[in-house]
N, C-alpha and C. Protein backbone atom coordinates (compact mmCIF):
# COMPACT_ATOMS: atom_id res chain seq x y z
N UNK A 1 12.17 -48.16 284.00
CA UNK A 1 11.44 -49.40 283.81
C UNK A 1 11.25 -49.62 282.32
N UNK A 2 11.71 -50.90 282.13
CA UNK A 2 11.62 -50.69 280.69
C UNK A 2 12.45 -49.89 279.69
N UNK A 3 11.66 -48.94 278.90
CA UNK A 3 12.44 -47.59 277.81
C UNK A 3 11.54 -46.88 278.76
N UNK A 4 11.08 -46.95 279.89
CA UNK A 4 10.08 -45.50 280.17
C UNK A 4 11.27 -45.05 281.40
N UNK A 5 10.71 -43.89 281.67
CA UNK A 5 11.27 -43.68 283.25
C UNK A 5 10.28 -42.93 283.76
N UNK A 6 10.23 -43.16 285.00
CA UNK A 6 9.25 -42.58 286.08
C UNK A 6 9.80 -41.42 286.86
N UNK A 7 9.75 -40.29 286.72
CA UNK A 7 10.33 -39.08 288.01
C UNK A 7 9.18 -38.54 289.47
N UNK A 8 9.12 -37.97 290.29
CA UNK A 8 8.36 -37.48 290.85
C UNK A 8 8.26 -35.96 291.06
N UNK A 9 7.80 -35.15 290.60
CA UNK A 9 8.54 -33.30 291.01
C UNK A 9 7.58 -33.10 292.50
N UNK A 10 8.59 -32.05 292.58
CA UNK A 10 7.77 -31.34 293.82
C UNK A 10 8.05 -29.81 294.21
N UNK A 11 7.60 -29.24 294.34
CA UNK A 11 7.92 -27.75 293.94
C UNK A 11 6.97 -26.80 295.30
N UNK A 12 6.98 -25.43 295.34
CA UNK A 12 6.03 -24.46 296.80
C UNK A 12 6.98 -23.44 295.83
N UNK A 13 6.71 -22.75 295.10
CA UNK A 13 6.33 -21.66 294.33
C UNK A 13 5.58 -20.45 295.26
N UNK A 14 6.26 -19.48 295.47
CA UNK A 14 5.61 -18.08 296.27
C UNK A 14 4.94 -17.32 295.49
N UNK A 15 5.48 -17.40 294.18
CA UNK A 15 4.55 -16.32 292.65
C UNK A 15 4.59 -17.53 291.77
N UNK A 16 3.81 -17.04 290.98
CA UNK A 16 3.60 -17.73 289.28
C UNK A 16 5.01 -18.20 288.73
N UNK A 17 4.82 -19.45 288.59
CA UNK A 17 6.11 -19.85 287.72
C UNK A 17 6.01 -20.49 286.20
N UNK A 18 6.71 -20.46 285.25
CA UNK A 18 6.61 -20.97 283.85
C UNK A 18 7.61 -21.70 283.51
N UNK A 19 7.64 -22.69 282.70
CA UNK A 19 8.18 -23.25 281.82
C UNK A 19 8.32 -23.17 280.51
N UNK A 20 8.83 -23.61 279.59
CA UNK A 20 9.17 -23.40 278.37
C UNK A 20 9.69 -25.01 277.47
N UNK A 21 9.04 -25.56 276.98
CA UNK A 21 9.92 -27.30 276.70
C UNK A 21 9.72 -27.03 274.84
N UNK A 22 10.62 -27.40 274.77
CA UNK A 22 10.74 -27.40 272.62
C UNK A 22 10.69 -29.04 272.41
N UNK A 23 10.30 -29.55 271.95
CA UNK A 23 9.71 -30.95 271.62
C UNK A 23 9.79 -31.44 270.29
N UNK A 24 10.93 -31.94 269.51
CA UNK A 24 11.08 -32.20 268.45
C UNK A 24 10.15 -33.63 267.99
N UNK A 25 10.00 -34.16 266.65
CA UNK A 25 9.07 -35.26 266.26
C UNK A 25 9.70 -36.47 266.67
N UNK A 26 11.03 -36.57 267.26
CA UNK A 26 10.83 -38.23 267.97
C UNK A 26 11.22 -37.55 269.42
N UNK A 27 10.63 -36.86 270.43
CA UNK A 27 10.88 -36.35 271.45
C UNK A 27 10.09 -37.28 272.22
N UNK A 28 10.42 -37.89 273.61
CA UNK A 28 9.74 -38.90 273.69
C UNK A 28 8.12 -38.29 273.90
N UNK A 29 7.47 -38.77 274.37
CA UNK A 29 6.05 -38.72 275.16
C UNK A 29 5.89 -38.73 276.95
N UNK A 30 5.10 -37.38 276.62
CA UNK A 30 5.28 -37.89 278.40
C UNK A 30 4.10 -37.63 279.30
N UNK A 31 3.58 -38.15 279.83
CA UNK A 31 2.21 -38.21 280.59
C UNK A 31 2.70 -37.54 282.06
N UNK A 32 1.77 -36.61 282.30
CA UNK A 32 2.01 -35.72 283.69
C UNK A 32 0.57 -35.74 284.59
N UNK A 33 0.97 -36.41 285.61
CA UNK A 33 -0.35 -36.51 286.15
C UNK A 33 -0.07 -36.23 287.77
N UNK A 34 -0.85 -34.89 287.60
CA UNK A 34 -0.67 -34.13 289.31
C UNK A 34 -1.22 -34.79 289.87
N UNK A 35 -0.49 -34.87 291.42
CA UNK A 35 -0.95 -35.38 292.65
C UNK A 35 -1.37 -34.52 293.87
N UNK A 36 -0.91 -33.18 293.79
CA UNK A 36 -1.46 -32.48 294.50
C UNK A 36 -1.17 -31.46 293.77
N UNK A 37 -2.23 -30.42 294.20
CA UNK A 37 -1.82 -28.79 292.81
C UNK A 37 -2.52 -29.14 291.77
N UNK A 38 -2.76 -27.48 291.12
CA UNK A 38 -2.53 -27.64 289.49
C UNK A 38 -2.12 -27.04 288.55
N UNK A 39 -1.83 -27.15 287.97
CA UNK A 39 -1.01 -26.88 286.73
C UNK A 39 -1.60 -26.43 285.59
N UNK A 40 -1.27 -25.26 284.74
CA UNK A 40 -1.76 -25.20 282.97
C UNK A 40 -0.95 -25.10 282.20
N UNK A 41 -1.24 -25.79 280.99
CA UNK A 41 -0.26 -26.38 280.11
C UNK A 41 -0.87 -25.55 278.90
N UNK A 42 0.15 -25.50 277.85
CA UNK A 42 -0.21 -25.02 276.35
C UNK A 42 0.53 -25.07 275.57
N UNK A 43 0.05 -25.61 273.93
CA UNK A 43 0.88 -25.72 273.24
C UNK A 43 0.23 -25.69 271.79
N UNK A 44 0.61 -24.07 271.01
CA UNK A 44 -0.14 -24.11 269.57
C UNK A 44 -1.79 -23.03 270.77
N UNK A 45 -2.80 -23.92 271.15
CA UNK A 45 -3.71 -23.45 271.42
C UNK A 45 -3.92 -22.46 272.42
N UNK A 46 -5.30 -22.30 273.27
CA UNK A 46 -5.29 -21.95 274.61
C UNK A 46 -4.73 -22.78 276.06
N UNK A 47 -4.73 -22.13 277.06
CA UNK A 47 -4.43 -22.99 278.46
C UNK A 47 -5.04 -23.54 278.60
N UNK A 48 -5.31 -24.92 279.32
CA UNK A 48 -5.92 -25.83 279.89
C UNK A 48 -5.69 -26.20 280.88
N UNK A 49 -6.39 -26.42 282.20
CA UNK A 49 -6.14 -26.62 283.45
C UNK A 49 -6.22 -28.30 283.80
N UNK A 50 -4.90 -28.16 284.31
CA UNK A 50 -4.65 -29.84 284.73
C UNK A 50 -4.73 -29.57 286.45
N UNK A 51 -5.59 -31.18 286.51
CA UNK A 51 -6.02 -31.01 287.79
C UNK A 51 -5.89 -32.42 288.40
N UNK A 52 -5.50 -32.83 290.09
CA UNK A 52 -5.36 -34.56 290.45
C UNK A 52 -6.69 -35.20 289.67
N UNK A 53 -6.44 -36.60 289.30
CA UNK A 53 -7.85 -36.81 288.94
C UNK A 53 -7.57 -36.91 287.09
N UNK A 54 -6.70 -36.36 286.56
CA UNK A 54 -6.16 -36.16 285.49
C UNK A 54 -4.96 -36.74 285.01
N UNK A 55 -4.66 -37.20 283.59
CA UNK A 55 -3.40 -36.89 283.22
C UNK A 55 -3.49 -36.00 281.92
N UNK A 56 -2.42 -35.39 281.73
CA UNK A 56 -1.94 -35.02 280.28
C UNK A 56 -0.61 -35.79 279.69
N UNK A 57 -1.46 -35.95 278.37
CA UNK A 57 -0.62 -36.34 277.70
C UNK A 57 -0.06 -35.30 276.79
N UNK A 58 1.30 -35.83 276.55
CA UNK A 58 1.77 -34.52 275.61
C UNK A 58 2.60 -35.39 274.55
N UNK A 59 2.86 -35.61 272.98
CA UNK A 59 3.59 -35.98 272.28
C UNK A 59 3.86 -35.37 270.75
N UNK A 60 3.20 -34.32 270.75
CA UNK A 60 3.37 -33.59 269.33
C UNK A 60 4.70 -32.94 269.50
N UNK A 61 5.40 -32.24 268.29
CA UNK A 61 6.30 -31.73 268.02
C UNK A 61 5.96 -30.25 268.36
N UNK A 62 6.61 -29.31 268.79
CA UNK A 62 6.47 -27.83 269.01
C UNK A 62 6.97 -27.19 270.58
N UNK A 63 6.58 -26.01 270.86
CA UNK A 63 6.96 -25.93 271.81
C UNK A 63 5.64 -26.31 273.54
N UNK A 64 5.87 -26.91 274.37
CA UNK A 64 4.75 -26.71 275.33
C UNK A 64 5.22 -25.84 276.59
N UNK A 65 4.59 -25.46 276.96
CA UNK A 65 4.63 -24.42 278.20
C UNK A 65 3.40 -24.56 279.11
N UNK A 66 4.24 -24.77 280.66
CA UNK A 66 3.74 -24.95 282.00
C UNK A 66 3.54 -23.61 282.46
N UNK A 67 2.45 -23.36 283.69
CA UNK A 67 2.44 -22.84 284.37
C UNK A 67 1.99 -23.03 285.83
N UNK A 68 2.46 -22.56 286.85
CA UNK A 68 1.58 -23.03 288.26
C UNK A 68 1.95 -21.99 289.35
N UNK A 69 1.32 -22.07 290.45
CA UNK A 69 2.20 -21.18 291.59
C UNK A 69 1.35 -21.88 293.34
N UNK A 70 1.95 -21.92 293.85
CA UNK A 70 1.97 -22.93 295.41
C UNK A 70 2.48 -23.77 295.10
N UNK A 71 2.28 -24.69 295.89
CA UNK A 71 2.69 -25.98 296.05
C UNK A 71 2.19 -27.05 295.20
N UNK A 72 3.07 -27.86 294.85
CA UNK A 72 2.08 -28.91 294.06
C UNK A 72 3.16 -30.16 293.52
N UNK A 73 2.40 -31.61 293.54
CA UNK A 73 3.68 -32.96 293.18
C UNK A 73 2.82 -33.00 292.16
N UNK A 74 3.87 -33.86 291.23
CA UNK A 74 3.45 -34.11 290.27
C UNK A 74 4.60 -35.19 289.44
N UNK A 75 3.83 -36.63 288.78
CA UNK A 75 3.69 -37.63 288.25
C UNK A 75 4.57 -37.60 287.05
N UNK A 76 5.88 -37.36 286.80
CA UNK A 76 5.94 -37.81 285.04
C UNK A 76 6.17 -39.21 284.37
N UNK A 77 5.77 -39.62 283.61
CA UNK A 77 6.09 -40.75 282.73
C UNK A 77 6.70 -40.22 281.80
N UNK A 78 7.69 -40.83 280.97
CA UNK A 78 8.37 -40.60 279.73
C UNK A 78 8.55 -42.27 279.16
N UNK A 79 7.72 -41.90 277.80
CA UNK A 79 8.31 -43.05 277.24
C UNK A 79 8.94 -42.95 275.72
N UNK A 80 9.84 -43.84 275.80
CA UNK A 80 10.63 -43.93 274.88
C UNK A 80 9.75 -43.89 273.43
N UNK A 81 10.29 -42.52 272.54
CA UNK A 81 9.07 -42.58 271.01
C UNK A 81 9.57 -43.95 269.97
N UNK A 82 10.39 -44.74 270.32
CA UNK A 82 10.38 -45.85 269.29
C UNK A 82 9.18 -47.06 270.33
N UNK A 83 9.23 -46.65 271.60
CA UNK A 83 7.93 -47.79 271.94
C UNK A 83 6.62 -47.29 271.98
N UNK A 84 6.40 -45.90 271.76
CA UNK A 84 5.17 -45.66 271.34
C UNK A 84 4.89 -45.88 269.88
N UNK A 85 5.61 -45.83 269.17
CA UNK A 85 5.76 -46.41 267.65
C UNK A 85 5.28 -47.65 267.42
N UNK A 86 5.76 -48.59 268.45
CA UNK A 86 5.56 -49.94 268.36
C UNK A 86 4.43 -50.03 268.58
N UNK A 87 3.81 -49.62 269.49
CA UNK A 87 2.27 -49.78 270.51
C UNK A 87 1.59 -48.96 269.16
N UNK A 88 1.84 -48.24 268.51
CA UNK A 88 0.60 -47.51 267.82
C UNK A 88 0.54 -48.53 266.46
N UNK A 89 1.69 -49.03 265.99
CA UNK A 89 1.66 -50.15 264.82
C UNK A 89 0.78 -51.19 265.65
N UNK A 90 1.25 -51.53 266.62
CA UNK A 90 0.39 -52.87 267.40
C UNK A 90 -0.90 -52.88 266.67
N UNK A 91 -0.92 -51.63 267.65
CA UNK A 91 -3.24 -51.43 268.38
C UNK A 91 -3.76 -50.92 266.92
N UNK A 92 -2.59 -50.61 265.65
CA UNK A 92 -3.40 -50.69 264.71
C UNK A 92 -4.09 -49.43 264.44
N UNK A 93 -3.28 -47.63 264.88
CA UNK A 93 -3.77 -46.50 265.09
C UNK A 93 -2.83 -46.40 264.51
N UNK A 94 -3.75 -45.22 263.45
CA UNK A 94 -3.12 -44.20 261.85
C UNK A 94 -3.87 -43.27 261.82
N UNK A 95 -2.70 -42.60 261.15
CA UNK A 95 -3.80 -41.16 260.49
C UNK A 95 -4.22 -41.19 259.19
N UNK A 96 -4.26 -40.28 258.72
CA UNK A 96 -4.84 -40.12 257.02
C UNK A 96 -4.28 -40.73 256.12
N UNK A 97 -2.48 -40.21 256.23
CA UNK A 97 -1.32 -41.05 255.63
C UNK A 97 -0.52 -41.92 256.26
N UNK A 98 -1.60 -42.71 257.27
CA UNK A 98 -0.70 -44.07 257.97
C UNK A 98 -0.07 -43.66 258.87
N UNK A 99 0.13 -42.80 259.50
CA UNK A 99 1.01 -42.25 260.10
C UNK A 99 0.20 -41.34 261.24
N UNK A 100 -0.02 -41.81 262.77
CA UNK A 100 -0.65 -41.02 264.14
C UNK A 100 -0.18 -39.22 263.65
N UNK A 101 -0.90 -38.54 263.79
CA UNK A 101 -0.99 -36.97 263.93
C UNK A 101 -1.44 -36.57 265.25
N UNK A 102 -1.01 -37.27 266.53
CA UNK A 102 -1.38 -36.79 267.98
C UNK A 102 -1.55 -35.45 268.01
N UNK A 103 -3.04 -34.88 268.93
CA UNK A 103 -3.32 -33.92 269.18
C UNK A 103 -1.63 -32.60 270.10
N UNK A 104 -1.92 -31.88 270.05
CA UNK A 104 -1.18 -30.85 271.02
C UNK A 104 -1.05 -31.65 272.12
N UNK A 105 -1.97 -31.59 272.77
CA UNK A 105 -2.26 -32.13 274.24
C UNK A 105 -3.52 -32.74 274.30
N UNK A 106 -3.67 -33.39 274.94
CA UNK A 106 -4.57 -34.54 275.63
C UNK A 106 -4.80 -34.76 276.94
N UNK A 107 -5.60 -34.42 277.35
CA UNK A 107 -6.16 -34.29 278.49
C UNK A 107 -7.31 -36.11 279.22
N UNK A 108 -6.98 -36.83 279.84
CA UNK A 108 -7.32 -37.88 280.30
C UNK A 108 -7.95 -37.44 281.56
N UNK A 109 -9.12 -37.79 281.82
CA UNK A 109 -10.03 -37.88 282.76
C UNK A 109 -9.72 -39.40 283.26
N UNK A 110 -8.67 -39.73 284.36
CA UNK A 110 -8.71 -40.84 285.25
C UNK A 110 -10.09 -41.52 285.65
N UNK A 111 -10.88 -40.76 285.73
CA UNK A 111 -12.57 -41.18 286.14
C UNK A 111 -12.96 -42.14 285.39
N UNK A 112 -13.06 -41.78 284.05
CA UNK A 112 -13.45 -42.55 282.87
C UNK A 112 -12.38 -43.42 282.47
N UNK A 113 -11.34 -43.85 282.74
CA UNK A 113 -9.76 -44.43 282.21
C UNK A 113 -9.62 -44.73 283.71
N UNK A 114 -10.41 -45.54 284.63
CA UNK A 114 -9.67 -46.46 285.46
C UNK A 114 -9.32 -47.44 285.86
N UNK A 115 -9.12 -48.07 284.58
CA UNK A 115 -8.32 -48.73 284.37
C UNK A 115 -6.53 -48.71 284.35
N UNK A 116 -6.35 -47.61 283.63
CA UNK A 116 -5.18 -47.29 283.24
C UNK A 116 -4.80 -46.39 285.04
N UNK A 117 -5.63 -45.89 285.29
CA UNK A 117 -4.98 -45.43 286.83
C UNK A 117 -4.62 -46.23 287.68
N UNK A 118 -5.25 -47.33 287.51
CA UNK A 118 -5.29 -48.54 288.46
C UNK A 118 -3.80 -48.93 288.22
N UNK A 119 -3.59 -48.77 286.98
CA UNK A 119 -2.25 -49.77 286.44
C UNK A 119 -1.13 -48.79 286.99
N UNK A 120 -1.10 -47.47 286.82
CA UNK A 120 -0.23 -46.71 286.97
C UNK A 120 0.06 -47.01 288.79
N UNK A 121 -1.14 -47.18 289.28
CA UNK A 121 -0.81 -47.23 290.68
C UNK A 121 -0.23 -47.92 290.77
N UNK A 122 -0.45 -49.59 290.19
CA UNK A 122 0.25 -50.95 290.34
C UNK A 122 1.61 -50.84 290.19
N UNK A 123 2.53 -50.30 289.08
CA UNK A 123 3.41 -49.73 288.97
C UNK A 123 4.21 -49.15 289.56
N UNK A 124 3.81 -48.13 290.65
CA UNK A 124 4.65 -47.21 291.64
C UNK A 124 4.16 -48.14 292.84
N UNK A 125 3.15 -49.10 292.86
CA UNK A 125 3.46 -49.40 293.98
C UNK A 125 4.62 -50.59 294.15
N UNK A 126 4.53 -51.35 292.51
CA UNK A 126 5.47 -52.26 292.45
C UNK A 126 7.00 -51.78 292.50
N UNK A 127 7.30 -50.65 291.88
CA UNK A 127 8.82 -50.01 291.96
C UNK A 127 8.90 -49.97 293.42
N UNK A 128 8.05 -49.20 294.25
CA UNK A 128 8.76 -48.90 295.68
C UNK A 128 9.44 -50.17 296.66
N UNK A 129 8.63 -51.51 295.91
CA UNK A 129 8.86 -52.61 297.26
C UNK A 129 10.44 -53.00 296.58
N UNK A 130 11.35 -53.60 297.48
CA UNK A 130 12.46 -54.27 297.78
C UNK A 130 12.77 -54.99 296.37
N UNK A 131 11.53 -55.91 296.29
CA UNK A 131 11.23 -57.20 294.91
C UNK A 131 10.90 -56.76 293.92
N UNK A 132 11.34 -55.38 293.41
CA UNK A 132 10.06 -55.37 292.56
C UNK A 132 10.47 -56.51 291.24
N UNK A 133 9.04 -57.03 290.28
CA UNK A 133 9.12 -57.52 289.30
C UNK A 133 9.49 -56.48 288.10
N UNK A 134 9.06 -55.87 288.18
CA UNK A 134 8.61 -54.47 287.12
C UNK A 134 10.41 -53.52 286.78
N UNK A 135 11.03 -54.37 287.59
CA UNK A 135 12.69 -53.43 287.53
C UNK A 135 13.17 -54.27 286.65
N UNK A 136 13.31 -55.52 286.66
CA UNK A 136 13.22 -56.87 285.44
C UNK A 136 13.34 -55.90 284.25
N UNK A 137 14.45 -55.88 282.94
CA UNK A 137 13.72 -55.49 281.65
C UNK A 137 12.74 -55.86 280.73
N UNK A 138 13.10 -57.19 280.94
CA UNK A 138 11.76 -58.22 280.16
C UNK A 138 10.34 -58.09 280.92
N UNK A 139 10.20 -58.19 282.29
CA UNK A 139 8.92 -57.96 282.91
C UNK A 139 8.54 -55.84 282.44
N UNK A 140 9.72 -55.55 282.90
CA UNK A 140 9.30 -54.09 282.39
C UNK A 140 8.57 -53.29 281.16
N UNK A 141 9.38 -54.04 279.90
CA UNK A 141 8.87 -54.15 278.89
C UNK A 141 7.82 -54.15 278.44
N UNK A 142 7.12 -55.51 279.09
CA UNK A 142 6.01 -55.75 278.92
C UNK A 142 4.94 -54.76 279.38
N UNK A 143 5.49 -54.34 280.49
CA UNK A 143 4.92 -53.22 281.21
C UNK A 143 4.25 -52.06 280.74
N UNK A 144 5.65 -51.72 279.88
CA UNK A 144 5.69 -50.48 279.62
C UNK A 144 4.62 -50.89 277.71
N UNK A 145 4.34 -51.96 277.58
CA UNK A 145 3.71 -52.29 276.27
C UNK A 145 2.09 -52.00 276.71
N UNK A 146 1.52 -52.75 277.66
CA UNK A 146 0.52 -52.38 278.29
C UNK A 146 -0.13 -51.08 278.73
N UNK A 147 0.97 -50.50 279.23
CA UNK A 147 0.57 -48.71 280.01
C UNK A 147 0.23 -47.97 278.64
N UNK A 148 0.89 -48.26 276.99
CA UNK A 148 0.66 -47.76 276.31
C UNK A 148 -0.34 -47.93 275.61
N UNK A 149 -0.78 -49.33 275.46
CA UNK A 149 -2.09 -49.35 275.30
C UNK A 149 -3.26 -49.02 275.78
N UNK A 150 -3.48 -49.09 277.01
CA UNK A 150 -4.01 -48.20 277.85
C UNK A 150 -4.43 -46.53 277.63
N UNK A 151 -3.20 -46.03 277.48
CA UNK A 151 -2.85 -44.90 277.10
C UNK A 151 -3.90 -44.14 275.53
N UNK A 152 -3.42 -44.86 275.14
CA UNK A 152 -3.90 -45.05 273.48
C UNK A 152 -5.23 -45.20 273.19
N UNK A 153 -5.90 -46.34 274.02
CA UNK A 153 -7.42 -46.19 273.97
C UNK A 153 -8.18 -45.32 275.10
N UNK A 154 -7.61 -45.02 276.16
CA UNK A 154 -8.10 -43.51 276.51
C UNK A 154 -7.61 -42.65 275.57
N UNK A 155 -7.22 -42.28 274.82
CA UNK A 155 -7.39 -41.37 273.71
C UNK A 155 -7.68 -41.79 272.53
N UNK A 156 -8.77 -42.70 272.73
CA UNK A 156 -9.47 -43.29 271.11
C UNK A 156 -10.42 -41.84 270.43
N UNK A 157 -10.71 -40.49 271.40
CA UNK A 157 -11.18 -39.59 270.37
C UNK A 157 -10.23 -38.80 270.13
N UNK A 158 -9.13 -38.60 270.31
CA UNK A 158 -8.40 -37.92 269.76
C UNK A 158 -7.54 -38.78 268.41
N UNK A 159 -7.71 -39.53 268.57
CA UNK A 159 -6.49 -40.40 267.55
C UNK A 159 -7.36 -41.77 266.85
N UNK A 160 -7.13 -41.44 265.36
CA UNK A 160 -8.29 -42.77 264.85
C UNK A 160 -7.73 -44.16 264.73
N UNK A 161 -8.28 -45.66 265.48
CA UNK A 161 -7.90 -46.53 265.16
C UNK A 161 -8.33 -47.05 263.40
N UNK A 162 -7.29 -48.07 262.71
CA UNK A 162 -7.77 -48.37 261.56
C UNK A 162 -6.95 -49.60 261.34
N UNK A 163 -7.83 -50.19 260.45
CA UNK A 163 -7.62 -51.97 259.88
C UNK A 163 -5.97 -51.77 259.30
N UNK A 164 -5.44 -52.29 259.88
CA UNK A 164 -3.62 -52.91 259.34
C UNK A 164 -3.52 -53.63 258.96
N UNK A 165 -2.96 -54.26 257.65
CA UNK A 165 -2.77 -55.14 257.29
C UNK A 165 -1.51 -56.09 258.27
N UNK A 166 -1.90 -57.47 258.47
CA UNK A 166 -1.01 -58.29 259.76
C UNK A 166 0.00 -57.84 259.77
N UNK A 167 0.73 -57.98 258.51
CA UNK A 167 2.37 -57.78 258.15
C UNK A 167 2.91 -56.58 258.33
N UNK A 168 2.39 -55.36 258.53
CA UNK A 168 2.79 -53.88 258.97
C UNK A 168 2.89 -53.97 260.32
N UNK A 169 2.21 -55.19 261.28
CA UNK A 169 2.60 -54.98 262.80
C UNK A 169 3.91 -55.29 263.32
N UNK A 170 4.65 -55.82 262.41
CA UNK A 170 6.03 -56.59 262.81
C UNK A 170 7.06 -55.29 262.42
N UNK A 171 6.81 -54.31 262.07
CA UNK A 171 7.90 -53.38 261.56
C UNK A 171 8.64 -53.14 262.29
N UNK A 172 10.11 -53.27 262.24
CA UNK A 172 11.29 -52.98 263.39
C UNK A 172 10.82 -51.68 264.00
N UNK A 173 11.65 -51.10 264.78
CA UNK A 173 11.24 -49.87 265.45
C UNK A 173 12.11 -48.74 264.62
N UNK A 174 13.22 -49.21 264.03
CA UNK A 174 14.23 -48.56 263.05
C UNK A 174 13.59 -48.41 261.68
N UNK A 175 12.48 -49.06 261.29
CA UNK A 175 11.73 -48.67 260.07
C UNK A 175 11.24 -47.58 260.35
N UNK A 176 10.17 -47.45 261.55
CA UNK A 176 9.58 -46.37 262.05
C UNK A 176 11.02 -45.02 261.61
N UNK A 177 11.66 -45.05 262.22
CA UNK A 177 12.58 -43.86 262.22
C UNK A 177 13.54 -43.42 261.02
N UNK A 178 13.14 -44.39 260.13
CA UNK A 178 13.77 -44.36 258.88
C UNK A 178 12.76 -44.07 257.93
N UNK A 179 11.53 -44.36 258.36
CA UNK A 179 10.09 -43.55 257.48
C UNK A 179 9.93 -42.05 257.54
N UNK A 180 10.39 -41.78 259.26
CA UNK A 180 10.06 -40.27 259.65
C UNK A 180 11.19 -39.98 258.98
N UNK A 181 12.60 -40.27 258.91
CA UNK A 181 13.52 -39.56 258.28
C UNK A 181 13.44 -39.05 256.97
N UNK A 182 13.21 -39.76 256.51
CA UNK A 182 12.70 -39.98 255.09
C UNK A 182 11.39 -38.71 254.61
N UNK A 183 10.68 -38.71 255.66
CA UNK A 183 9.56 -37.56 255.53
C UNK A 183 10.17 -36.02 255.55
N UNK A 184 10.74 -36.23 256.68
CA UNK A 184 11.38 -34.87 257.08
C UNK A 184 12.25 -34.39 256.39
N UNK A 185 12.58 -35.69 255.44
CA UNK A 185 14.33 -34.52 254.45
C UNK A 185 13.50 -35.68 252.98
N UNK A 186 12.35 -35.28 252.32
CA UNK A 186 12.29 -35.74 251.18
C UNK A 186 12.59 -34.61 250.06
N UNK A 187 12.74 -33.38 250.92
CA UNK A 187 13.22 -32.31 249.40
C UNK A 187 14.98 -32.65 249.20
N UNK A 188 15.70 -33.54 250.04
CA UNK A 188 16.95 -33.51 249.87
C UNK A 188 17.45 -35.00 249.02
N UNK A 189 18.54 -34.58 248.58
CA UNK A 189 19.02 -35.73 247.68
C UNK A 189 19.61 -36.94 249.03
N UNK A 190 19.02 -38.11 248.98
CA UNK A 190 19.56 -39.03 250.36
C UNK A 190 19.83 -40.23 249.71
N UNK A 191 20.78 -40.53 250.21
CA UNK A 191 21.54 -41.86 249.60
C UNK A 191 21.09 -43.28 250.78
N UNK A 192 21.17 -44.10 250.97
CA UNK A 192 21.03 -45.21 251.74
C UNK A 192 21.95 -44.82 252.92
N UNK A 193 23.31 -44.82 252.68
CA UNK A 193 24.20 -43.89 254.42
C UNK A 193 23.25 -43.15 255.26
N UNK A 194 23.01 -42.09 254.11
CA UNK A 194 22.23 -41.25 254.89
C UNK A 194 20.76 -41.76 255.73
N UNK A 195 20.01 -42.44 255.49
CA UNK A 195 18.98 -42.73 255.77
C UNK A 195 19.22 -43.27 256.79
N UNK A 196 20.28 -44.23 256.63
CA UNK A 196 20.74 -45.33 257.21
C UNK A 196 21.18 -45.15 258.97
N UNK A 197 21.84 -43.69 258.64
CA UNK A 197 22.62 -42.99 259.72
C UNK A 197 21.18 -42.25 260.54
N UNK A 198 20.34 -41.83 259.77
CA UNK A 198 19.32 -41.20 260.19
C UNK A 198 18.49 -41.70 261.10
N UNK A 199 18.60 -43.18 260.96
CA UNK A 199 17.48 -44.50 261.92
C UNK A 199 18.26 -44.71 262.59
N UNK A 200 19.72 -44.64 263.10
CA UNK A 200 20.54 -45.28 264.08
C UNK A 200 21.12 -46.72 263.80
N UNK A 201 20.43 -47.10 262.38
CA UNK A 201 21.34 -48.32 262.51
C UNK A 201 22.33 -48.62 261.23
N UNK A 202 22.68 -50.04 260.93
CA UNK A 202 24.08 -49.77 259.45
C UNK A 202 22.94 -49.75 258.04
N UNK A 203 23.68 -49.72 257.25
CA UNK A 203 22.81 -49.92 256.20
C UNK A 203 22.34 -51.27 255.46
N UNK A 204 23.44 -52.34 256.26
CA UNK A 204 22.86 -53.88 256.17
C UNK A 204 21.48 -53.96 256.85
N UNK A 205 21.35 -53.24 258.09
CA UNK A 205 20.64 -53.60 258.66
C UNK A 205 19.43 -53.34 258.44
N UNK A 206 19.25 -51.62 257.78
CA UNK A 206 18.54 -50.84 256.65
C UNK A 206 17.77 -51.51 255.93
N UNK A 207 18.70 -52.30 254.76
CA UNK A 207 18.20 -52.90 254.15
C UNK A 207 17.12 -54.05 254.19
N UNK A 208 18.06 -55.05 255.06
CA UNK A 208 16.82 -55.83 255.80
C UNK A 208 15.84 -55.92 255.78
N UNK A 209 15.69 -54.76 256.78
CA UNK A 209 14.24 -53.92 257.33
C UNK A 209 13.27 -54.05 255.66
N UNK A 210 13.68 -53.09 255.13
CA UNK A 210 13.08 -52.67 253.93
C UNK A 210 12.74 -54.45 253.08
């Protein structure tokens, strides 16, 4: 739907099972929200127990690691990191140097955020019917612009909103990825190709942007 995609897992585990996920800085984002079971997640810190009633969010760079054992479904969202880019320029959320520093993990209490559960429901209930609107890319889109906002202000204490100037909300999504490039290789000598190649797009287009 949209840049996101929706999966469902389902798993009956006889012993303890683990995971292992390596998560580079444009790896997308992905919200996991059990439906039956639970799950502990970690990444950098201690475990934390995810439980129905919950989501986690996960979008930092590093490695995260699952654990669980019985039975248990469970919810993923993935969304595309150039439309969380967009949604965080939107709503006008930075860090110190302009730039979101998302926690490890994030833990969402549905209780307090139901709103955003409500929506998620709306969502799977709209994919399952025959019609859906939400399979549309343009209706999806939009979709998937909303769920992130959502998203974003249930985690208004983890992540600080701040005043943007208007003209920083329009930034292509290829600026975004040509800023991080740019961060990540500033000890290296980079020519415009390079940068250029680094955001996915030509260097006319590069330019532009800039």
């Amino acid at each position: 739907m949209g840049r996101m995609s929706l999966k469902f897992l389902s798993w009956d585990c006889e012993g303890p099972c683990e995971t292992s996920t390596w998560r580079s800085r444009d790896h997308h984002m992905a919200l996991h929200i059990p439906l039956r079971g639970t799950f502990q997640a970690k990444q950098d810190g201690g475990w934390i127990d995810v439980a129905p009633g919950s989501a986690l969010v996960v979008s930092a760079a590093g490695e995260t690691r699952r654990r669980w054992s019985g039975s248990s479904d469970l919810l993923n969202i993935m969304v595309d990191r150039d439309a969380l880019d967009q949604s965080v320029t939107r709503e006008a959320f930075s860090g110190p140097d302009g730039v979101v520093q998302f926690p490890a993990l994030t833990l969402i209490d549905l209780k307090e955020a139901a709103t955003l559960a409500r929506f998620i429901d709306m969502i799977i209930r709209d994919l399952e019917g025959e019609n859906s609107a939400f399979s549309d890319l343009a209706v999806g889109l939009e979709v998937e612009r909303v769920l992130l906002q959502l998203v974003l202000r249930s985690m208004r204490h983890e992540v600080e909103r701040r005043p943007i100037h208007e003209r920083y909300r329009i930034v292509p999504a290829y600026m975004r990825r040509a800023e991080r490039f740019i961060r990540e290789h500033f000890s290296e000598s980079l020519d415009m190709a390079a940068i250029a190649e680094g955001s996915g797009v030509s260097a006319r287009t590069l330019q532009y942007g800039f």
